[in-house]
PDB file of N, CA and C in Angstrom:
ATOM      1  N   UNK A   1     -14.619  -6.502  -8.228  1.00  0.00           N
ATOM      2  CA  UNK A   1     -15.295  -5.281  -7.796  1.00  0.00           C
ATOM      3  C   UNK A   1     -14.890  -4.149  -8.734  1.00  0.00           C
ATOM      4  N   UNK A   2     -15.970  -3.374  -9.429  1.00  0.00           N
ATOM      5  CA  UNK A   2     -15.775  -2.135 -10.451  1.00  0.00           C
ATOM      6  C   UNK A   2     -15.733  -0.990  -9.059  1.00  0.00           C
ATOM      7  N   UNK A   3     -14.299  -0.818  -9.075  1.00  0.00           N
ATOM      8  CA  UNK A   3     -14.301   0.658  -7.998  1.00  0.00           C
ATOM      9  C   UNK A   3     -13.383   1.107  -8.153  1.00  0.00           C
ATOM     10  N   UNK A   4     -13.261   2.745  -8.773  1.00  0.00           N
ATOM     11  CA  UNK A   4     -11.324   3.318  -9.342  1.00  0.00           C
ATOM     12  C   UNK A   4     -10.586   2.807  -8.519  1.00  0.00           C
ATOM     13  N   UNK A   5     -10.524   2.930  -6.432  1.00  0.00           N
ATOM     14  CA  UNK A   5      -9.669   2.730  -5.502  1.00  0.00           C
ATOM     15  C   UNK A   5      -9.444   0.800  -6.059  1.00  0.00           C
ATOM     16  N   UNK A   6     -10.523  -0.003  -5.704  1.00  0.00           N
ATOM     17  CA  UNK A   6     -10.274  -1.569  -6.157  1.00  0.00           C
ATOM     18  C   UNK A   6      -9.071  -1.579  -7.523  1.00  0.00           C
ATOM     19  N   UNK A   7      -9.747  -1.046  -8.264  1.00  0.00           N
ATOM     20  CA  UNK A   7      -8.603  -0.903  -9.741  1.00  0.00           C
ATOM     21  C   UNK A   7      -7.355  -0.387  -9.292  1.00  0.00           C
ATOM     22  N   UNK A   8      -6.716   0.630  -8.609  1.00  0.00           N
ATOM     23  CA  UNK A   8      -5.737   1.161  -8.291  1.00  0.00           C
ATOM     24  C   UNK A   8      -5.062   0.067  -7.283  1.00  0.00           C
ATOM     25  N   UNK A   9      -5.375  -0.547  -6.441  1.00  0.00           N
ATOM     26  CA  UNK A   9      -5.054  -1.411  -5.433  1.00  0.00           C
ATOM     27  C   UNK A   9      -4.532  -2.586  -6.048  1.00  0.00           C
ATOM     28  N   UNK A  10      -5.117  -3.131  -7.673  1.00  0.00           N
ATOM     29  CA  UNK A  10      -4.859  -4.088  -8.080  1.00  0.00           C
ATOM     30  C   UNK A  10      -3.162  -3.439  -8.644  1.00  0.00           C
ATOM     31  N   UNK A  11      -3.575  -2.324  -9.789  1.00  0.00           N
ATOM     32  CA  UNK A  11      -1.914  -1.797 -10.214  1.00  0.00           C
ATOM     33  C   UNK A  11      -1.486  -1.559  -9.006  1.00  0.00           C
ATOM     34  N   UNK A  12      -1.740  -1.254  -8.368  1.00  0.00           N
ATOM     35  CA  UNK A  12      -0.504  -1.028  -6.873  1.00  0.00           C
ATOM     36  C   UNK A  12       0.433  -2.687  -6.666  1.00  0.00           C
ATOM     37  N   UNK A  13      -0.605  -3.656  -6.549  1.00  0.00           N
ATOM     38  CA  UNK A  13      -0.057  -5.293  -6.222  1.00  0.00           C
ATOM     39  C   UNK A  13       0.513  -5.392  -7.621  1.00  0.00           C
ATOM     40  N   UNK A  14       0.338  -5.236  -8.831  1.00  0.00           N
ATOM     41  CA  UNK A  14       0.969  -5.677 -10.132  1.00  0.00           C
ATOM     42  C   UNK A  14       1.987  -4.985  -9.906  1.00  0.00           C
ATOM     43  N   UNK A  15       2.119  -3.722  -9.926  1.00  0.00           N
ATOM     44  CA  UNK A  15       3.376  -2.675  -9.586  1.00  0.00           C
ATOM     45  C   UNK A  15       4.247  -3.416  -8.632  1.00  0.00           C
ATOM     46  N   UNK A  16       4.271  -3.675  -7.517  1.00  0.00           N
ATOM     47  CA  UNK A  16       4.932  -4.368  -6.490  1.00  0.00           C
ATOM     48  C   UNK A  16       5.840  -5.636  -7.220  1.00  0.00           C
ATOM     49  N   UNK A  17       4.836  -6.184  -7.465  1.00  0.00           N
ATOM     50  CA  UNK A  17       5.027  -7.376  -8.291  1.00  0.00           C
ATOM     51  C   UNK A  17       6.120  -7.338  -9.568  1.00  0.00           C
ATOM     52  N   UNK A  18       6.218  -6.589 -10.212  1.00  0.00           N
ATOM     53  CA  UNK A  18       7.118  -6.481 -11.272  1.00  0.00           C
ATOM     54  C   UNK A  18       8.104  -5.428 -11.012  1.00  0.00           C
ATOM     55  N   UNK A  19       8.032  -5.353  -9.625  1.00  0.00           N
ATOM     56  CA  UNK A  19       9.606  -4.693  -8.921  1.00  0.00           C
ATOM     57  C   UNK A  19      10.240  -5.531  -8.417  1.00  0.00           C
ATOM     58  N   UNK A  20       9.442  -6.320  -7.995  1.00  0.00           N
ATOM     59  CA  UNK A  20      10.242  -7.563  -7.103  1.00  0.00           C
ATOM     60  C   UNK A  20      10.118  -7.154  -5.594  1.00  0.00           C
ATOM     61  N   UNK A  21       9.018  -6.218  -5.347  1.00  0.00           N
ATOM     62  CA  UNK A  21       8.584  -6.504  -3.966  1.00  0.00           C
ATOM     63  C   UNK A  21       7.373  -6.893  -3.520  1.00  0.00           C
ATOM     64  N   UNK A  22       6.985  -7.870  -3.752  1.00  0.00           N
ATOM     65  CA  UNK A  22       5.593  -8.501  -3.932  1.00  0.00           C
ATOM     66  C   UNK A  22       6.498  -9.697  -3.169  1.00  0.00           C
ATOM     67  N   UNK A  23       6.105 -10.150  -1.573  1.00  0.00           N
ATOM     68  CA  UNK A  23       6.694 -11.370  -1.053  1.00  0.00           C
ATOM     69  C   UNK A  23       5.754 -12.565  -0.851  1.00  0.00           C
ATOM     70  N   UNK A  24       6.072 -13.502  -1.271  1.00  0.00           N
ATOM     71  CA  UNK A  24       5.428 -14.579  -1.402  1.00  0.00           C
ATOM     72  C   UNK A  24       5.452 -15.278  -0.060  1.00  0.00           C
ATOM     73  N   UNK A  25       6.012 -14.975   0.781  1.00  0.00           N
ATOM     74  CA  UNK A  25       5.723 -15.635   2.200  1.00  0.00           C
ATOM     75  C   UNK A  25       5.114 -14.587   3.431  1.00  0.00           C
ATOM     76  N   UNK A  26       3.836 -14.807   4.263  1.00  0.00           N
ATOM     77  CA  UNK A  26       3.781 -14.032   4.831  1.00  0.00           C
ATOM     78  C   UNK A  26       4.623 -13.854   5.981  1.00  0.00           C
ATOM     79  N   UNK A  27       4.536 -12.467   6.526  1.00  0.00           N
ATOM     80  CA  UNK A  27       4.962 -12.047   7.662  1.00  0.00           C
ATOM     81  C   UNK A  27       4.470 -12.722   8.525  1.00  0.00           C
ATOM     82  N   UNK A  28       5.502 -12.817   9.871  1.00  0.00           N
ATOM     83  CA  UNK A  28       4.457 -13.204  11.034  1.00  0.00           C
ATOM     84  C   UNK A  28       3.345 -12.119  11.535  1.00  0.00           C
ATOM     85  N   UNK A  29       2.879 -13.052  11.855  1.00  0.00           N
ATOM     86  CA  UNK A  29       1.377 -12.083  13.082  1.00  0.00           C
ATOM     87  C   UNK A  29       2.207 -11.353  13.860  1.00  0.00           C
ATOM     88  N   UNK A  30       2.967 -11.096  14.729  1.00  0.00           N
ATOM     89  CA  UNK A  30       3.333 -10.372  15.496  1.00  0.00           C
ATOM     90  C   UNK A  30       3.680  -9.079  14.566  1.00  0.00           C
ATOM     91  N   UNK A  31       4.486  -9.150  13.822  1.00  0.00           N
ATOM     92  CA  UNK A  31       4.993  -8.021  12.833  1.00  0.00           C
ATOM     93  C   UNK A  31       3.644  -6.950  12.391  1.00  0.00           C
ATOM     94  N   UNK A  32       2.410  -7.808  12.509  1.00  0.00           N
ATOM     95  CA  UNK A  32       1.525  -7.132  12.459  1.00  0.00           C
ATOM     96  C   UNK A  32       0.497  -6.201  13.021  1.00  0.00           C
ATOM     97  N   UNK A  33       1.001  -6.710  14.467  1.00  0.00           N
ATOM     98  CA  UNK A  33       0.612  -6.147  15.918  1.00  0.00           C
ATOM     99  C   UNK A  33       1.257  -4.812  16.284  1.00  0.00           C
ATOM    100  N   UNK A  34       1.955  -4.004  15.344  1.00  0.00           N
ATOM    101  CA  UNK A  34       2.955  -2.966  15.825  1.00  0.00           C
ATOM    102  C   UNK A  34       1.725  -1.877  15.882  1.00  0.00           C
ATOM    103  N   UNK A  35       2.150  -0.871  16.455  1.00  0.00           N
ATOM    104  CA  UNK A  35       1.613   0.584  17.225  1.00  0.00           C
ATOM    105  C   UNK A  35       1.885   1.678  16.144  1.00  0.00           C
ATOM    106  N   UNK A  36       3.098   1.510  15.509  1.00  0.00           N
ATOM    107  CA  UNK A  36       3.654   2.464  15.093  1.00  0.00           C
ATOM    108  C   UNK A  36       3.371   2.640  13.423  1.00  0.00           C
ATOM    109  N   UNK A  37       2.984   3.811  13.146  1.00  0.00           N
ATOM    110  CA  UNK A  37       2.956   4.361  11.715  1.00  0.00           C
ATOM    111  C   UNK A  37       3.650   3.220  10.942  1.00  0.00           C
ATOM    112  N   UNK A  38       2.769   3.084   9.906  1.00  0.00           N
ATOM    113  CA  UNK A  38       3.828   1.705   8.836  1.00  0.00           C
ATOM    114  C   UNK A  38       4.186   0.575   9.193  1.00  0.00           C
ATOM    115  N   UNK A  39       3.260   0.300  10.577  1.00  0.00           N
ATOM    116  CA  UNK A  39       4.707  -0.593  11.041  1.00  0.00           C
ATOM    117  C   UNK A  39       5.950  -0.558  10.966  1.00  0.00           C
ATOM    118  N   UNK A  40       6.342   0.526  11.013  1.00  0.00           N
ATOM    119  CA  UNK A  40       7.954   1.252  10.680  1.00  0.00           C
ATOM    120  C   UNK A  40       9.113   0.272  11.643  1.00  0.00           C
ATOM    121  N   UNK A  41       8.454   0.004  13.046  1.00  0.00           N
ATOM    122  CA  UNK A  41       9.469  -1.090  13.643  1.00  0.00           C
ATOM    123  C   UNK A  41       9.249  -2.718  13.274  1.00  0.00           C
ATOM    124  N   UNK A  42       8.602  -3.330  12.314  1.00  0.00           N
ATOM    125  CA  UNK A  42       8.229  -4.505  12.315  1.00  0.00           C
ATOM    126  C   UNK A  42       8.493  -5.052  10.710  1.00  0.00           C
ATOM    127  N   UNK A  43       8.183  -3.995   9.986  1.00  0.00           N
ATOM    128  CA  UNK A  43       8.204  -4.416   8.641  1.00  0.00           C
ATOM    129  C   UNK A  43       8.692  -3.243   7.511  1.00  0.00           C
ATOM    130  N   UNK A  44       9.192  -3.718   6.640  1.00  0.00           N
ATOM    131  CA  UNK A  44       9.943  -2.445   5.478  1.00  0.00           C
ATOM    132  C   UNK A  44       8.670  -2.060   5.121  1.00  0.00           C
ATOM    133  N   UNK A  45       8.645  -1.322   4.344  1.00  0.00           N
ATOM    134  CA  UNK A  45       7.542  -0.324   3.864  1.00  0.00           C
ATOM    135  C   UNK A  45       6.774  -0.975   2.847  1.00  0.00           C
ATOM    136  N   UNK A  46       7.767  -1.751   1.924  1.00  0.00           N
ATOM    137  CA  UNK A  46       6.928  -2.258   0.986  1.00  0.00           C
ATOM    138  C   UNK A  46       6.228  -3.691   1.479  1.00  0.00           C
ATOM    139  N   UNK A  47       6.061  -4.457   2.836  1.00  0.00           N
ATOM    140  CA  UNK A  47       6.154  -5.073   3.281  1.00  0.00           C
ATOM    141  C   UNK A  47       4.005  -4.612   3.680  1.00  0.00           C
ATOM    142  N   UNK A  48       4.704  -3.691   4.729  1.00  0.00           N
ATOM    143  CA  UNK A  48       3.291  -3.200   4.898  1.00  0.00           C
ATOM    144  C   UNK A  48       2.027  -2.660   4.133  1.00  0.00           C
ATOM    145  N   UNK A  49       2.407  -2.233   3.036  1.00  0.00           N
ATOM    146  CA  UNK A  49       1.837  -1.751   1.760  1.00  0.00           C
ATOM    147  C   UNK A  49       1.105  -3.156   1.193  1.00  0.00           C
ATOM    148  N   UNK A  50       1.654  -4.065   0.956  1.00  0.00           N
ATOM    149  CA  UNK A  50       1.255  -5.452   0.892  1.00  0.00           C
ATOM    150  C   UNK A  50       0.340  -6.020   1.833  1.00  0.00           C
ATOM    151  N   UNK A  51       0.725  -6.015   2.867  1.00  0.00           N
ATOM    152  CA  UNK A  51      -0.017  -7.423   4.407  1.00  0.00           C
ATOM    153  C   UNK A  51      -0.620  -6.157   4.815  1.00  0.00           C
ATOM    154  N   UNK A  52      -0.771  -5.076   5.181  1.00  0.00           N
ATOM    155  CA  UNK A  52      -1.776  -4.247   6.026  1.00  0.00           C
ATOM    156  C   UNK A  52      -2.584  -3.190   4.961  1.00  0.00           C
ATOM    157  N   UNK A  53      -2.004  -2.054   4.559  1.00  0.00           N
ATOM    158  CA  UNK A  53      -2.534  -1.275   3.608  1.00  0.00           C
ATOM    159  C   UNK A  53      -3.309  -1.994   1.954  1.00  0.00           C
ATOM    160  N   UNK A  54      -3.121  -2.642   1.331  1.00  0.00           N
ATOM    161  CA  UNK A  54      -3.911  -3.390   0.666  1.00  0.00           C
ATOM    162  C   UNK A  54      -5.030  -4.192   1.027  1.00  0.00           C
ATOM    163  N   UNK A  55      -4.693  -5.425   1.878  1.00  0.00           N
ATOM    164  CA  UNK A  55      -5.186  -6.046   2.568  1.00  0.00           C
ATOM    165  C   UNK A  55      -6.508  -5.201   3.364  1.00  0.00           C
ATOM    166  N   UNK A  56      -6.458  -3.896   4.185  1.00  0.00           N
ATOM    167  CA  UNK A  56      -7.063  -3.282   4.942  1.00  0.00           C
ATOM    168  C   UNK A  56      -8.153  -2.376   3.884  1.00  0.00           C
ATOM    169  N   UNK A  57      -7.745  -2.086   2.698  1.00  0.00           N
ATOM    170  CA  UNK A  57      -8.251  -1.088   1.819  1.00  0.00           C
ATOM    171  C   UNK A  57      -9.406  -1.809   1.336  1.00  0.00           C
ATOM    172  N   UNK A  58      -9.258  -3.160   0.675  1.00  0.00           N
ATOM    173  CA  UNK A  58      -9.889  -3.963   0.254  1.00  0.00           C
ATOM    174  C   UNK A  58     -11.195  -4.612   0.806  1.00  0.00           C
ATOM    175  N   UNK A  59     -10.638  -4.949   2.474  1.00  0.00           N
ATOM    176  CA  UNK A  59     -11.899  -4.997   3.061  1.00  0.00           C
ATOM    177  C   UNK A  59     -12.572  -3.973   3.701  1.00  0.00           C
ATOM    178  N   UNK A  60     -12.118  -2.863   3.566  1.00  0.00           N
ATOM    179  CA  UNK A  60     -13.217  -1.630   3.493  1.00  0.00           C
ATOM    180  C   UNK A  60     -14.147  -1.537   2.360  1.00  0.00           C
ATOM    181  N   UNK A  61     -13.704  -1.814   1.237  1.00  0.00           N
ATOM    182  CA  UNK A  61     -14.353  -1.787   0.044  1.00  0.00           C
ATOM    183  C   UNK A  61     -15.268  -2.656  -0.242  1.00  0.00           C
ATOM    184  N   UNK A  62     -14.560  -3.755   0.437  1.00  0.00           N
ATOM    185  CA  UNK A  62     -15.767  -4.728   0.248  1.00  0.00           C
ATOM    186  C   UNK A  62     -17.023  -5.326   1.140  1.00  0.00           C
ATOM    187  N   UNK A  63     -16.954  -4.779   2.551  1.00  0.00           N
ATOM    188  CA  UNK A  63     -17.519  -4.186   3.118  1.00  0.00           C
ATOM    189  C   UNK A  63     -18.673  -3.160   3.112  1.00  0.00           C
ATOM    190  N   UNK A  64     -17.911  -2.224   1.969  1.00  0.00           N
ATOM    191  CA  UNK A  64     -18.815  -0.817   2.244  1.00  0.00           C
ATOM    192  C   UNK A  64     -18.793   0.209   3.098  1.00  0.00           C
ATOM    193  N   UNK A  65     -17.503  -0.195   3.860  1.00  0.00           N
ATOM    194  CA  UNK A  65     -17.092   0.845   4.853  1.00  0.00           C
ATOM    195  C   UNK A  65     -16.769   1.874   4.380  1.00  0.00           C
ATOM    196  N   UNK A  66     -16.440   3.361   4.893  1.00  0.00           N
ATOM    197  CA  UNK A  66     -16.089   4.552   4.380  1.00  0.00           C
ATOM    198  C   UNK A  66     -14.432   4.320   4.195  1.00  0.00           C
ATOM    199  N   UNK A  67     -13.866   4.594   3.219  1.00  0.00           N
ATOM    200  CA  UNK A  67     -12.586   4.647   2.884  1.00  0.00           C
ATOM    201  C   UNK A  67     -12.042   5.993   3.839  1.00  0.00           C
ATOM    202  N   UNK A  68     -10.512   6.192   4.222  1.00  0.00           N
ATOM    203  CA  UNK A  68     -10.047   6.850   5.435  1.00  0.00           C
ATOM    204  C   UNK A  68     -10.316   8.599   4.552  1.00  0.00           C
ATOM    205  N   UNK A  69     -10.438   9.692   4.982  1.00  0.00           N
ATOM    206  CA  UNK A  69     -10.797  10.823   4.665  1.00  0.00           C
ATOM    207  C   UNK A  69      -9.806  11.255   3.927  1.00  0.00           C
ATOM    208  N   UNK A  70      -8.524  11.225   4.583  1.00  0.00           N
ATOM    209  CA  UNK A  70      -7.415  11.815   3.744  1.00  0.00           C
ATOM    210  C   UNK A  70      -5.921  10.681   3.575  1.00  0.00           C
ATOM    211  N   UNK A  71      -5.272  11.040   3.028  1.00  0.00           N
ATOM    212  CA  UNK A  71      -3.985  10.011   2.932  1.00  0.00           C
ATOM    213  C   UNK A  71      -3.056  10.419   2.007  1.00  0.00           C
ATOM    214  N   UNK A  72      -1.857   9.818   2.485  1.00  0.00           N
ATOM    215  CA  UNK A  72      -0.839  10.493   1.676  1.00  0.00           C
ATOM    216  C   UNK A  72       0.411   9.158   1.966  1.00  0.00           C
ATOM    217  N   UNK A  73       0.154   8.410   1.334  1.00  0.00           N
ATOM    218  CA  UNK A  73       1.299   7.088   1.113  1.00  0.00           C
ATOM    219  C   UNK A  73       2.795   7.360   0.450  1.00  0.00           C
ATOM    220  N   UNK A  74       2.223   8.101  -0.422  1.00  0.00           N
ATOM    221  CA  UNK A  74       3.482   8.272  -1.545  1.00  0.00           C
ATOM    222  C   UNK A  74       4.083   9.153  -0.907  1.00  0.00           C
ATOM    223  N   UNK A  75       4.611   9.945  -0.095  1.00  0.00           N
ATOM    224  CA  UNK A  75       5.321  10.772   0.737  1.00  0.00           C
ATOM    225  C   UNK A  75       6.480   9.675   0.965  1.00  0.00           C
ATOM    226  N   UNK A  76       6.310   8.528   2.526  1.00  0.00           N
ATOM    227  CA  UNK A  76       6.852   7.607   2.355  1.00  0.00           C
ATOM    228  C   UNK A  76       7.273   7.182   1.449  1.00  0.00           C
ATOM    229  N   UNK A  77       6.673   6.288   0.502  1.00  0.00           N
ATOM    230  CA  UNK A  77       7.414   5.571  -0.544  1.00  0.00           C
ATOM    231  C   UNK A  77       8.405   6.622  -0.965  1.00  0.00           C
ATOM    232  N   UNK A  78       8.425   7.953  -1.360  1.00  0.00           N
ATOM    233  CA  UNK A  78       9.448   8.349  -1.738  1.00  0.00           C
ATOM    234  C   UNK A  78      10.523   8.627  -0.490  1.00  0.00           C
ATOM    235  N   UNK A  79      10.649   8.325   0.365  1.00  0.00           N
ATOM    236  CA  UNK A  79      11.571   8.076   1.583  1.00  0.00           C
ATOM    237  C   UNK A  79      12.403   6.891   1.910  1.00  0.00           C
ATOM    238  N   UNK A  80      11.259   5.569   1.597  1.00  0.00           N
ATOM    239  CA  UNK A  80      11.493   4.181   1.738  1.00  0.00           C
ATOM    240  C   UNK A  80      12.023   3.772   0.995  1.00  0.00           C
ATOM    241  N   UNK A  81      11.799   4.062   0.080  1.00  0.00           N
ATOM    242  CA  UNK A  81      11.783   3.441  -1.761  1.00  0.00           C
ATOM    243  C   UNK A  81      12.761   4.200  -2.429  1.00  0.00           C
ATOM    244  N   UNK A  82      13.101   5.100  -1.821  1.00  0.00           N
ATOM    245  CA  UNK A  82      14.464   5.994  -2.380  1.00  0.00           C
ATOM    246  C   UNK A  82      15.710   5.541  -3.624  1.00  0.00           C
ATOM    247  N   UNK A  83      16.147   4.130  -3.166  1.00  0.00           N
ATOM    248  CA  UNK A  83      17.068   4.019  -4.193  1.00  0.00           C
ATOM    249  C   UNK A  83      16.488   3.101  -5.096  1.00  0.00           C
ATOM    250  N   UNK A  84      15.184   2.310  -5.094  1.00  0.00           N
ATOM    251  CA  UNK A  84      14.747   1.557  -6.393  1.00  0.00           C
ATOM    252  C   UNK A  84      14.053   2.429  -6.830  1.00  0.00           C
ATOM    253  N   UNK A  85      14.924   1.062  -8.498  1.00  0.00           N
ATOM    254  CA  UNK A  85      14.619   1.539  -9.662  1.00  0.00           C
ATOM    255  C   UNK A  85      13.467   1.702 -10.058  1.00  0.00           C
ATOM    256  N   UNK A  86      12.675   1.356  -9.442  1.00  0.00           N
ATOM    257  CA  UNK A  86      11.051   1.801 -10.061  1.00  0.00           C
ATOM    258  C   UNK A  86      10.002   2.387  -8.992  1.00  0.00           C
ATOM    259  N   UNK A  87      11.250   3.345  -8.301  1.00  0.00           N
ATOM    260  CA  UNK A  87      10.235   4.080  -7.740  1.00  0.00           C
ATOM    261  C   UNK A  87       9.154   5.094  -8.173  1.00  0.00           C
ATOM    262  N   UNK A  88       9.619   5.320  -9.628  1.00  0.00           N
ATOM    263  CA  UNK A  88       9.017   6.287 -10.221  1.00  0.00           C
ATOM    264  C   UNK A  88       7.679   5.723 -10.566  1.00  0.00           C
ATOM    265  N   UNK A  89       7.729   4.666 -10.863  1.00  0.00           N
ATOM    266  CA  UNK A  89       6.168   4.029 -11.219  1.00  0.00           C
ATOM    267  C   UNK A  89       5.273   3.803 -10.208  1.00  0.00           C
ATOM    268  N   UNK A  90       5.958   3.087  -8.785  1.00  0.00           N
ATOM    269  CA  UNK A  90       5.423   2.810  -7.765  1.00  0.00           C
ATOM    270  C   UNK A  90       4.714   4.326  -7.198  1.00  0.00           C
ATOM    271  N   UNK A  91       5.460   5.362  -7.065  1.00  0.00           N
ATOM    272  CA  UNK A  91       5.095   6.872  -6.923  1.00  0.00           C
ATOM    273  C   UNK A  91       3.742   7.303  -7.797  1.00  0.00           C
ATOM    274  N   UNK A  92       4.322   6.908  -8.597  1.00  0.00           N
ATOM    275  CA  UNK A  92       2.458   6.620  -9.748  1.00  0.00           C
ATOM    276  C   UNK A  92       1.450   6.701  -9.548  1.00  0.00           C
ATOM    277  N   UNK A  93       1.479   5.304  -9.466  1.00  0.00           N
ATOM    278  CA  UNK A  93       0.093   4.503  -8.481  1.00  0.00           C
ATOM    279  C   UNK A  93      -0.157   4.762  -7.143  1.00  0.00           C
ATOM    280  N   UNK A  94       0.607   4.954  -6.059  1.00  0.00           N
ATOM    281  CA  UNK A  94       0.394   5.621  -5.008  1.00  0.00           C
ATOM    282  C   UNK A  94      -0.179   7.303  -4.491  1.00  0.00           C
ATOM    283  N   UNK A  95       0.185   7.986  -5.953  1.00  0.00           N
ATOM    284  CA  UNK A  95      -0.234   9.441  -5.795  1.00  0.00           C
ATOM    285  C   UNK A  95      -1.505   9.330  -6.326  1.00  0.00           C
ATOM    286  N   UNK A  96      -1.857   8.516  -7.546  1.00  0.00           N
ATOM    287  CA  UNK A  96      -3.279   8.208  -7.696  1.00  0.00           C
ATOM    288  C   UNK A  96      -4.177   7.564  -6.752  1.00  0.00           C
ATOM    289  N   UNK A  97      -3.694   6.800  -5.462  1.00  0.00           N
ATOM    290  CA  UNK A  97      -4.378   6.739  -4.855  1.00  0.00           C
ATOM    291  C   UNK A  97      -4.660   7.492  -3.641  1.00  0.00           C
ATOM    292  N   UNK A  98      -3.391   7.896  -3.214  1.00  0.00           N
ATOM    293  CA  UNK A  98      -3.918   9.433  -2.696  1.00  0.00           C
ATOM    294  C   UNK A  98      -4.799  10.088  -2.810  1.00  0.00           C
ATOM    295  N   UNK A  99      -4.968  10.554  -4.201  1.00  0.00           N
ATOM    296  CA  UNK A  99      -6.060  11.238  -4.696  1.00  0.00           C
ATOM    297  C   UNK A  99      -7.442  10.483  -4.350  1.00  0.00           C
ATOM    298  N   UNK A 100      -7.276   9.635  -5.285  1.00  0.00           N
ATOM    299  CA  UNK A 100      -8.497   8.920  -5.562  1.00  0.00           C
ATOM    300  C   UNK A 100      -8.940   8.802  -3.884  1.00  0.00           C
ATOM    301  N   UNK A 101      -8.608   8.600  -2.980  1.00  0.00           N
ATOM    302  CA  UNK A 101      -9.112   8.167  -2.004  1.00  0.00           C
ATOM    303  C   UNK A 101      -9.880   9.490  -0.882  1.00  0.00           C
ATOM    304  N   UNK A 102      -8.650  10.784  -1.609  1.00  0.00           N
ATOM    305  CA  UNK A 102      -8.865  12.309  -0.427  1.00  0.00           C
ATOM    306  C   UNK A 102      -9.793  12.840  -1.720  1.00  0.00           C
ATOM    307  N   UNK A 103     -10.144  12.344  -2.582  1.00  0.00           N
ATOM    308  CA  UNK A 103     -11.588  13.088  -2.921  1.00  0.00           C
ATOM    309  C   UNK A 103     -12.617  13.292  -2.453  1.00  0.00           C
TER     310      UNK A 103
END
């Protein structure tokens, strides 16, 4: 799919990926059932960014659904993500999609 957000979603998973938080086993279903922002009680941040927020972005897109009005991810990540080393890149790609998405 040619779409800036699709393109950004992919460097977001490559980004993950060459941090070493890209997990190769999924979560359970339940972990996915949480109420709460981020799944903040069920799963680490980079966890959810992966299995819900990618996952969820994608089939809006591919769909054709309206992408969410406003957003602001990278707030978190710089909370979550605090002491890795590549938060600065991950911060990156996440503020670009911020954007790209509250346009």
């Amino acid at each position: 799919m040619d779409h800036p957000v699709w393109r950004l979603l992919d460097e977001l998973e490559h980004t993950l990926r060459q941090a070493e938080l890209w997990q190769a086993t999924p979560v359970p279903v339940e972990a996915l059932r949480s109420t709460q922002p981020f799944c903040c009680d069920t799963l680490r941040f980079e966890q959810w960014l992966q299995f819900v927020f990618v996952v969820k972005m994608r089939a809006l897109l591919q769909s054709g659904s309206a992408l969410p009005a406003n957003m602001a991810i990278a707030p978190m990540a710089e909370i979550s993500l605090a002491q890795h080393p590549q938060l600065a890149v991950l911060l990156n790609v996440l503020q670009r999609l911020d954007l790209a998405v509250s346009e």
